[in-house]
PDB file of N, CA and C in Angstrom:
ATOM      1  N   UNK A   1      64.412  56.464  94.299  1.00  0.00           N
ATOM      2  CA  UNK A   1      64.048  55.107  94.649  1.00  0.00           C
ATOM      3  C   UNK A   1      65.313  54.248  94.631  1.00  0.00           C
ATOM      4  N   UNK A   2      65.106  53.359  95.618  1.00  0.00           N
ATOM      5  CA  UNK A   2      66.027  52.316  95.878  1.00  0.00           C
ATOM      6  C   UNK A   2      66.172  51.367  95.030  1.00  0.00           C
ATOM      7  N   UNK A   3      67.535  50.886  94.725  1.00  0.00           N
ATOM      8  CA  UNK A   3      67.658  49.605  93.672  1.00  0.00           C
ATOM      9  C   UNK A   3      67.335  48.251  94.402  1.00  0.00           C
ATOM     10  N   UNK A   4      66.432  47.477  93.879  1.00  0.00           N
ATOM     11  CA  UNK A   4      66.102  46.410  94.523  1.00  0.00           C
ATOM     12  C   UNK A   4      66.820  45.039  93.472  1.00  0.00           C
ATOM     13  N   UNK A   5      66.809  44.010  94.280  1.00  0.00           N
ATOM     14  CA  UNK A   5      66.767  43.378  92.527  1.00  0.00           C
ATOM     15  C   UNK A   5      65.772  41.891  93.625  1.00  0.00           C
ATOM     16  N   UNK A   6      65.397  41.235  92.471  1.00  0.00           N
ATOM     17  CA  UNK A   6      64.483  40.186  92.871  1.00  0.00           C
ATOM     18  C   UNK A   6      64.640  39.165  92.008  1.00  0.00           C
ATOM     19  N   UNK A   7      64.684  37.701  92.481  1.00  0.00           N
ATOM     20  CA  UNK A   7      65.107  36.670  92.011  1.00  0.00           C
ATOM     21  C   UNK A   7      63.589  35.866  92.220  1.00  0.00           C
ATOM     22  N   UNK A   8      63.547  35.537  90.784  1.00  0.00           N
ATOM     23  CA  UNK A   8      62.305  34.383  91.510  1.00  0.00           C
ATOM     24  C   UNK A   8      62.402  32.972  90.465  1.00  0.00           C
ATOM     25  N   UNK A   9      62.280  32.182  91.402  1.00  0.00           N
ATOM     26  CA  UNK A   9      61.658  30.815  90.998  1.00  0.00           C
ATOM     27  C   UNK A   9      61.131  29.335  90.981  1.00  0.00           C
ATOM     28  N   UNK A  10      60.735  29.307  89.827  1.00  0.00           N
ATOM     29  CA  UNK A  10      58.910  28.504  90.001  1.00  0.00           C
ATOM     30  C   UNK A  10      59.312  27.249  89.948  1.00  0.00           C
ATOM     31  N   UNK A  11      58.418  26.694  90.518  1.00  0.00           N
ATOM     32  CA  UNK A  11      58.782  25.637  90.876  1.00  0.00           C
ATOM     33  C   UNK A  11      57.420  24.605  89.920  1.00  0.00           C
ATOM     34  N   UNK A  12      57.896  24.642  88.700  1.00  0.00           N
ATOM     35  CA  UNK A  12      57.201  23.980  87.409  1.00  0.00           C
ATOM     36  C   UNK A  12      57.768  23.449  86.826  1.00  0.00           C
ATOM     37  N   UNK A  13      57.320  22.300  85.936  1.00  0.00           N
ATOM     38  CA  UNK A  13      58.369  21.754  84.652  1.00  0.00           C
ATOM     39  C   UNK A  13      57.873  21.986  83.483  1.00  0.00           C
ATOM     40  N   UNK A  14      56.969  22.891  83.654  1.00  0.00           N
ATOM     41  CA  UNK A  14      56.382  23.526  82.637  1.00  0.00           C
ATOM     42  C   UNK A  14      56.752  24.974  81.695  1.00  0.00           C
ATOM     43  N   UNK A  15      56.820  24.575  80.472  1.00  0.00           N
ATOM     44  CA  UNK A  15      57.599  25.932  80.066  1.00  0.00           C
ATOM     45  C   UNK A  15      56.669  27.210  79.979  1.00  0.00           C
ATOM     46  N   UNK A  16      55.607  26.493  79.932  1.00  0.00           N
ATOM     47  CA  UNK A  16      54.196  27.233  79.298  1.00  0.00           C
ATOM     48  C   UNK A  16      53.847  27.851  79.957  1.00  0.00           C
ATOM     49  N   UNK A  17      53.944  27.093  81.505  1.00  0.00           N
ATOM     50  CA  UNK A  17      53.759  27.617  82.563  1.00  0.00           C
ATOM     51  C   UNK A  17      54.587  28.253  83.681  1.00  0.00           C
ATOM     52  N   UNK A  18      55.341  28.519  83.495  1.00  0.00           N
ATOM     53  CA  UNK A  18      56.941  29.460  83.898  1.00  0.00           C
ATOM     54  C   UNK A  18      56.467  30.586  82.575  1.00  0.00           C
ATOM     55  N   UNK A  19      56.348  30.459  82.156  1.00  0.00           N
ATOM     56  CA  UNK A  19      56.281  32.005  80.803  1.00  0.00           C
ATOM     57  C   UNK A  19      54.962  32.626  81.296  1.00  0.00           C
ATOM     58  N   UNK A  20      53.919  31.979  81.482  1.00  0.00           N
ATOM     59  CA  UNK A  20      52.595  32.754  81.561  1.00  0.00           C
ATOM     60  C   UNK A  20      52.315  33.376  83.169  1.00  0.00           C
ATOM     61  N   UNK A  21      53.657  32.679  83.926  1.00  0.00           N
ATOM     62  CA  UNK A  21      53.941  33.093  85.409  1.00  0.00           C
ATOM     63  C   UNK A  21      55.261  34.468  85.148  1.00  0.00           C
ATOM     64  N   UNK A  22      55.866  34.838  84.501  1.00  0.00           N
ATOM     65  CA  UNK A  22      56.453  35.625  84.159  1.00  0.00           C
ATOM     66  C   UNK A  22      55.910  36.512  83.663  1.00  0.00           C
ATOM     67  N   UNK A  23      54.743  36.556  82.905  1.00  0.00           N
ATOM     68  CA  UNK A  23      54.027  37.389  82.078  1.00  0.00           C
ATOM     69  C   UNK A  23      53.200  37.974  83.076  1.00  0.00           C
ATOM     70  N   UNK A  24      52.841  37.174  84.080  1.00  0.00           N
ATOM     71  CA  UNK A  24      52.217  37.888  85.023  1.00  0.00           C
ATOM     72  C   UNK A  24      52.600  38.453  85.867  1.00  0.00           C
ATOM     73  N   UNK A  25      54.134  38.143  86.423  1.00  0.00           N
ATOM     74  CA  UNK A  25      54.697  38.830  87.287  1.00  0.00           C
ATOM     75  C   UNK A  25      55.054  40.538  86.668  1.00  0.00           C
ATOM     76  N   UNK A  26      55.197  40.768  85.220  1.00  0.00           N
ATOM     77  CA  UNK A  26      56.033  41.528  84.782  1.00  0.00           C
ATOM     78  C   UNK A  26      54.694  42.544  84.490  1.00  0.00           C
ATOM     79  N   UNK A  27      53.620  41.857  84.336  1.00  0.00           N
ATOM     80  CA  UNK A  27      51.972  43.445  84.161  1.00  0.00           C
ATOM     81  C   UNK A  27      51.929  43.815  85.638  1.00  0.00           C
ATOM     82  N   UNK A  28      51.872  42.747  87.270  1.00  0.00           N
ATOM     83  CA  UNK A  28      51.860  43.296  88.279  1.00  0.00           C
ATOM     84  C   UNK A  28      52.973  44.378  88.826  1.00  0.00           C
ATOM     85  N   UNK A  29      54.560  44.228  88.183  1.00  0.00           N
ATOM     86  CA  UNK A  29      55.187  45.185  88.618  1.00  0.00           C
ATOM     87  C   UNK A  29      54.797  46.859  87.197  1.00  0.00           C
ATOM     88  N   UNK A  30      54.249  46.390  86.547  1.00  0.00           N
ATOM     89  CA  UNK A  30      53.965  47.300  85.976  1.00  0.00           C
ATOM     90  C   UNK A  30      52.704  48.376  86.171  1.00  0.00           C
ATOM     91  N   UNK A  31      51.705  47.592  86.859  1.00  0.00           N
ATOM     92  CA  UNK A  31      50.743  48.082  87.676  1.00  0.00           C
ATOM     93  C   UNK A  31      50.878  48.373  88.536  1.00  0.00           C
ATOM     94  N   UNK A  32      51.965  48.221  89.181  1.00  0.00           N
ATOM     95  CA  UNK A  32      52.964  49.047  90.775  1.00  0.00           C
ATOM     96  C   UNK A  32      53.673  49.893  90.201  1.00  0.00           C
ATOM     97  N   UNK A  33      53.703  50.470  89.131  1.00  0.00           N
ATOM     98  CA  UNK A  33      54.777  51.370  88.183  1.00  0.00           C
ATOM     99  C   UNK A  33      55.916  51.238  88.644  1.00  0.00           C
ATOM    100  N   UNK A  34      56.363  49.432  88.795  1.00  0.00           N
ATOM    101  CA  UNK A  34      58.000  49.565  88.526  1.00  0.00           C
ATOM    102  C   UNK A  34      58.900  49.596  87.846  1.00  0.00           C
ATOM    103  N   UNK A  35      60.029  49.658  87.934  1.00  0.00           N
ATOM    104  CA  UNK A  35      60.456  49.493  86.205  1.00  0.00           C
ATOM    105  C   UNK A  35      61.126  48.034  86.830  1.00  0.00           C
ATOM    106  N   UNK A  36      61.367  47.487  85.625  1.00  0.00           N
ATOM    107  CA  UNK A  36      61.949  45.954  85.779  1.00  0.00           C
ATOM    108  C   UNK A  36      62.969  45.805  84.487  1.00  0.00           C
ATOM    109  N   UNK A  37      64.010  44.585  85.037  1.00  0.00           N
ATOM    110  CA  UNK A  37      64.530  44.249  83.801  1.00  0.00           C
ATOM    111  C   UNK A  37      64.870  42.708  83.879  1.00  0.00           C
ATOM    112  N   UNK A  38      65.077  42.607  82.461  1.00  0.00           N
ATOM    113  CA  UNK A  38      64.977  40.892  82.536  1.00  0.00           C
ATOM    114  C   UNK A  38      66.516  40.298  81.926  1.00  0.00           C
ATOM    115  N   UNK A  39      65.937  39.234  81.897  1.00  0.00           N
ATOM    116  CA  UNK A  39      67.787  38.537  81.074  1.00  0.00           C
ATOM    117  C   UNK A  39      68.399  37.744  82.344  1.00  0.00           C
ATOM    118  N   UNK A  40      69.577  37.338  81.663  1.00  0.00           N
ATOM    119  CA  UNK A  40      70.355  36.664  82.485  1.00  0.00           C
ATOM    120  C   UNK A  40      71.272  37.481  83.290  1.00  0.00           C
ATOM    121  N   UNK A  41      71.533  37.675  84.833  1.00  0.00           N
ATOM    122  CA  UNK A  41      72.067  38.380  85.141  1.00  0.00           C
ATOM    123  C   UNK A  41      73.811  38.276  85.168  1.00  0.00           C
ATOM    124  N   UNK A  42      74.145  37.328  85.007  1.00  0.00           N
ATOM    125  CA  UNK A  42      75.258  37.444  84.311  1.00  0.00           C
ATOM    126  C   UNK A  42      75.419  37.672  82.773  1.00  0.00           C
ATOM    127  N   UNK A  43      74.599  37.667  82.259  1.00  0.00           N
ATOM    128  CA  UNK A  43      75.065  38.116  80.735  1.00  0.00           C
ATOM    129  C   UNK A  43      74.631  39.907  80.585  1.00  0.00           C
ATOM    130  N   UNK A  44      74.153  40.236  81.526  1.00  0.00           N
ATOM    131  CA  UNK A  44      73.844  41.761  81.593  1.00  0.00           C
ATOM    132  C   UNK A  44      72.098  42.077  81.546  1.00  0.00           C
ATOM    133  N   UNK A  45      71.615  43.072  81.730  1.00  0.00           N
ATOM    134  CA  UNK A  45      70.127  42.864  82.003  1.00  0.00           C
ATOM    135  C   UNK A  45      69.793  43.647  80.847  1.00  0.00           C
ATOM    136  N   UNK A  46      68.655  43.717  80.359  1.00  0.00           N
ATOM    137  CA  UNK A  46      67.718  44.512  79.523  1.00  0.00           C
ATOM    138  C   UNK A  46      66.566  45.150  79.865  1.00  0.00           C
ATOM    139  N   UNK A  47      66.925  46.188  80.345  1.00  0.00           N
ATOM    140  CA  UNK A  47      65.870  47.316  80.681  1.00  0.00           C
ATOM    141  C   UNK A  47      64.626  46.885  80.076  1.00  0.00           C
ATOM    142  N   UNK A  48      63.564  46.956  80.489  1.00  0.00           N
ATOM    143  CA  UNK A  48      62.218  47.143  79.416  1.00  0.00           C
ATOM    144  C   UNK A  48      61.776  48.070  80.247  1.00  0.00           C
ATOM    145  N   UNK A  49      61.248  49.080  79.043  1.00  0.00           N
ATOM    146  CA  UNK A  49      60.652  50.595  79.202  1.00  0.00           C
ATOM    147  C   UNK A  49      59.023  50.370  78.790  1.00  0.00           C
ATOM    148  N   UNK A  50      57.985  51.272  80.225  1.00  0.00           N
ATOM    149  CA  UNK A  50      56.721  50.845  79.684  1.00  0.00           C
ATOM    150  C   UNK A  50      56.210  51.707  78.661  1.00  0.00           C
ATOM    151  N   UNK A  51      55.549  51.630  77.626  1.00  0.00           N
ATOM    152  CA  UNK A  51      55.316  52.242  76.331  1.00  0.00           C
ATOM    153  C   UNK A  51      54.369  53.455  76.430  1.00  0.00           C
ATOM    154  N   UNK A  52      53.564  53.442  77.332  1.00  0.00           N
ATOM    155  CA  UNK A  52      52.723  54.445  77.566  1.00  0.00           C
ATOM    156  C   UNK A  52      53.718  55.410  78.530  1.00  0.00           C
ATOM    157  N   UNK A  53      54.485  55.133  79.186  1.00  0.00           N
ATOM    158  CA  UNK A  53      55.712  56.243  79.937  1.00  0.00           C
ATOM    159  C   UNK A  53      55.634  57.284  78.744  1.00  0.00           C
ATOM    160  N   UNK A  54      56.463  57.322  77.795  1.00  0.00           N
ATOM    161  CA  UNK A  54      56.743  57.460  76.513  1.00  0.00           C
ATOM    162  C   UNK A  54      55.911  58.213  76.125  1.00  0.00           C
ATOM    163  N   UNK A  55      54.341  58.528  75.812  1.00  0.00           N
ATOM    164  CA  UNK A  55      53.686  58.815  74.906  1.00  0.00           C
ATOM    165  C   UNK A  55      52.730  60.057  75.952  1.00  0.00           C
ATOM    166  N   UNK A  56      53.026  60.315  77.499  1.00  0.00           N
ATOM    167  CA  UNK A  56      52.409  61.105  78.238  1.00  0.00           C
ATOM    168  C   UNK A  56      53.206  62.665  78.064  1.00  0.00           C
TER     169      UNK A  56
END
């Protein structure tokens, strides 16, 4: 698979609501079994690994 990378953003002034829009973006790529990573992309990214991968 191809490296993609994807930039997104919301257009809220809400923190609550930028987080619970993140939270949702990050179960839908996980329900597409992607892998994703988060962070600042200049400060370097952080893999997150899904937990059930792991335990099959």
């Amino acid at each position: 698979m191809e490296k993609l990378t994807l930039s997104v953003k919301f257009d809220t002034t809400s923190l609550d609501e930028a987080i619970e829009k993140v939270r949702t973006l990050k179960k839908e790529l996980r329900e597409l079994g992607l892998p994703y990573f988060t962070g600042n992309p200049l400060a370097g990214y952080q893999p997150q690994q899904e937990e059930k991968a792991t335990n099959q």
